[in-house]
C-alpha atoms as a PDB file:
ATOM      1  CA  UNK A   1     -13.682 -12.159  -7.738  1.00  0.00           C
ATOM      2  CA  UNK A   2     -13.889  -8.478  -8.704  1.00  0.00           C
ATOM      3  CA  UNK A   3     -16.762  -5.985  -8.596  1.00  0.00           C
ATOM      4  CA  UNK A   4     -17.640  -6.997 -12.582  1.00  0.00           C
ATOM      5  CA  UNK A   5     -16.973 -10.533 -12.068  1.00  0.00           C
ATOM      6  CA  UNK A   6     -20.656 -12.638 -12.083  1.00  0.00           C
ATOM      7  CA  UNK A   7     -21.645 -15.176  -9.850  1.00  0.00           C
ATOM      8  CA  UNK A   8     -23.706 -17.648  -9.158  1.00  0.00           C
ATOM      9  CA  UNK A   9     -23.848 -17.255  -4.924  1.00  0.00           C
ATOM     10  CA  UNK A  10     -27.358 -16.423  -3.743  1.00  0.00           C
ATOM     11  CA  UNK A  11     -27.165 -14.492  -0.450  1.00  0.00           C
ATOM     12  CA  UNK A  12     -30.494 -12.619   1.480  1.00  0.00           C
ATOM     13  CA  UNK A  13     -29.997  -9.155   2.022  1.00  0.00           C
ATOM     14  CA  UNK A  14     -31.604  -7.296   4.973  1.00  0.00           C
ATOM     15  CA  UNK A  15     -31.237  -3.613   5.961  1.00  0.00           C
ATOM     16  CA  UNK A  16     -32.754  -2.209   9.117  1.00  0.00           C
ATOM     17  CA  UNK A  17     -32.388   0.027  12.675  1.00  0.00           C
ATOM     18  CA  UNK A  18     -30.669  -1.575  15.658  1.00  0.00           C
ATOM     19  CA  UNK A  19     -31.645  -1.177  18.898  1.00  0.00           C
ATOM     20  CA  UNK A  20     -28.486   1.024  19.506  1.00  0.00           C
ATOM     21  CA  UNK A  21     -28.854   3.601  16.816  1.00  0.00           C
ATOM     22  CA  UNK A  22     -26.599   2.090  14.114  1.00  0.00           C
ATOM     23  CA  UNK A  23     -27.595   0.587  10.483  1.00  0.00           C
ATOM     24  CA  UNK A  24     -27.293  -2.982  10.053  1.00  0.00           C
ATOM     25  CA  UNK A  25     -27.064  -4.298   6.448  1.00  0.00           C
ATOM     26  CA  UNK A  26     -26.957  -7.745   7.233  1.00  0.00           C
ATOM     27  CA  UNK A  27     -25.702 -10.663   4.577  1.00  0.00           C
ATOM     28  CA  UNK A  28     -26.813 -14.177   4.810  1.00  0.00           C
ATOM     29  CA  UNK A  29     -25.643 -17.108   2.565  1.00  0.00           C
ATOM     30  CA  UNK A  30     -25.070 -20.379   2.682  1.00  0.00           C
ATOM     31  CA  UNK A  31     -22.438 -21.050   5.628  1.00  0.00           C
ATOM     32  CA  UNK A  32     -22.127 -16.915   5.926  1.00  0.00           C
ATOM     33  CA  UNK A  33     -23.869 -14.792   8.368  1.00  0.00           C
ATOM     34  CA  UNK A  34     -22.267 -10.714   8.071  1.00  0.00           C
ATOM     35  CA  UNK A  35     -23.898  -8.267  10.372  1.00  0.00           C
ATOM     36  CA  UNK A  36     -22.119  -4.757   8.897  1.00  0.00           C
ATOM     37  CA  UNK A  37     -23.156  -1.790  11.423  1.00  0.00           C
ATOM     38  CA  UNK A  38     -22.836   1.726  10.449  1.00  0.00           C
ATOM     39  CA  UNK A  39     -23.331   4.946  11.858  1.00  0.00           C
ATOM     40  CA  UNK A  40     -26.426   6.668  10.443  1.00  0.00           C
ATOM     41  CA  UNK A  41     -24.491   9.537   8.269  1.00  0.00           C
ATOM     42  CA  UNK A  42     -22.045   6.638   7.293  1.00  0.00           C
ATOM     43  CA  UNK A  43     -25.234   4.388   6.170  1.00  0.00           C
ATOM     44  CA  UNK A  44     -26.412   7.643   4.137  1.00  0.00           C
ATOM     45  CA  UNK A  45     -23.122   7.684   2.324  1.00  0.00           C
ATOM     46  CA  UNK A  46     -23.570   4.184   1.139  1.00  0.00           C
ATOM     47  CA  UNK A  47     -26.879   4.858   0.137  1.00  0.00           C
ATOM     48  CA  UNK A  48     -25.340   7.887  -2.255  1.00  0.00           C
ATOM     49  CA  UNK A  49     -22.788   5.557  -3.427  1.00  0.00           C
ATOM     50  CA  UNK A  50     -25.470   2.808  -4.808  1.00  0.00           C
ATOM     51  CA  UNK A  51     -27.776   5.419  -6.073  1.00  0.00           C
ATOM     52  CA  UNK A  52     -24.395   6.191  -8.003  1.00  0.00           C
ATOM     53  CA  UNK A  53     -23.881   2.952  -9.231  1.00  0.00           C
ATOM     54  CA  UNK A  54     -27.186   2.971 -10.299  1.00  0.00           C
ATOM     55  CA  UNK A  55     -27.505   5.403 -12.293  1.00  0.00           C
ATOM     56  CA  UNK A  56     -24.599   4.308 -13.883  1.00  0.00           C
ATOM     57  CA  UNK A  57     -25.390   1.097 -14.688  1.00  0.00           C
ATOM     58  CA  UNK A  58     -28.352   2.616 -16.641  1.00  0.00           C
ATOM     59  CA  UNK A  59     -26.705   4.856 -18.301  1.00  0.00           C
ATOM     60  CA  UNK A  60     -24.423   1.378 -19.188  1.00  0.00           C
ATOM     61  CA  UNK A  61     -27.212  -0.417 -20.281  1.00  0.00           C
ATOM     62  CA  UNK A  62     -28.590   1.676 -22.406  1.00  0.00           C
ATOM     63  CA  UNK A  63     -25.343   2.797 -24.605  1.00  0.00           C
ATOM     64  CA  UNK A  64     -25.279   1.747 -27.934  1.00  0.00           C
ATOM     65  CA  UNK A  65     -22.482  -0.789 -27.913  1.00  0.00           C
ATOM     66  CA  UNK A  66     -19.964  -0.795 -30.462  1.00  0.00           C
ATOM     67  CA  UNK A  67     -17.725  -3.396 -32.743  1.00  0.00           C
ATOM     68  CA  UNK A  68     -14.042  -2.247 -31.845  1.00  0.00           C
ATOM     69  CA  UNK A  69     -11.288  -3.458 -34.578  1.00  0.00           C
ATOM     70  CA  UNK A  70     -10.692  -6.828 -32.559  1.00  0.00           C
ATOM     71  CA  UNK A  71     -14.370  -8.326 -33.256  1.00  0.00           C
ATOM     72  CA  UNK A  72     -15.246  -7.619 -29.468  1.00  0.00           C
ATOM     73  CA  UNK A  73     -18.495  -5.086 -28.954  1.00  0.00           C
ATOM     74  CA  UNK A  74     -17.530  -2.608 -26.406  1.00  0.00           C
ATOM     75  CA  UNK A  75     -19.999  -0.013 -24.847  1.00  0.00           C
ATOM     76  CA  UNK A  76     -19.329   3.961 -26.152  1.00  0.00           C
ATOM     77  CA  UNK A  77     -17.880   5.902 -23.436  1.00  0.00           C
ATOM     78  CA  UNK A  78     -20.064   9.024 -22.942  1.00  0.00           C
END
């Protein structure tokens, strides 16, 4: 499964302090429990990274999509 690949897996997503300073983003789904710890300028790097993704995925959503020669739609690079 890639990064653009759907799915149908629900998982709970939690994001808090630990006791010892570090960020937890911690994963739960069925038969998977993934405590990821991160230093705090490590944890503000990720958060850079999704506002990122964010904003491109708007930017992706919004695009006029285009037919290309093959009959597929593609989205207009901008």
């Amino acid at each position: 499964m890639g990064i653009d690949s759907e799915s149908d897996i629900a998982a709970d997503l939690q994001i808090g302090p630990t006791t010892l300073g570090k960020v937890r983003i911690y994963i739960a789904a069925e038969g998977v429990d993934l405590p990821l710890d991160f230093e705090p300028d490590e944890a503000e790097e990720i958060a850079e990274e999704l506002r990122a993704a964010a904003e491109r995925a708007r930017a992706l959503a919004a695009a006029p999509a285009t037919k290309g020669g093959n009959g597929r739609i593609r989205r207009r690079k901008r």
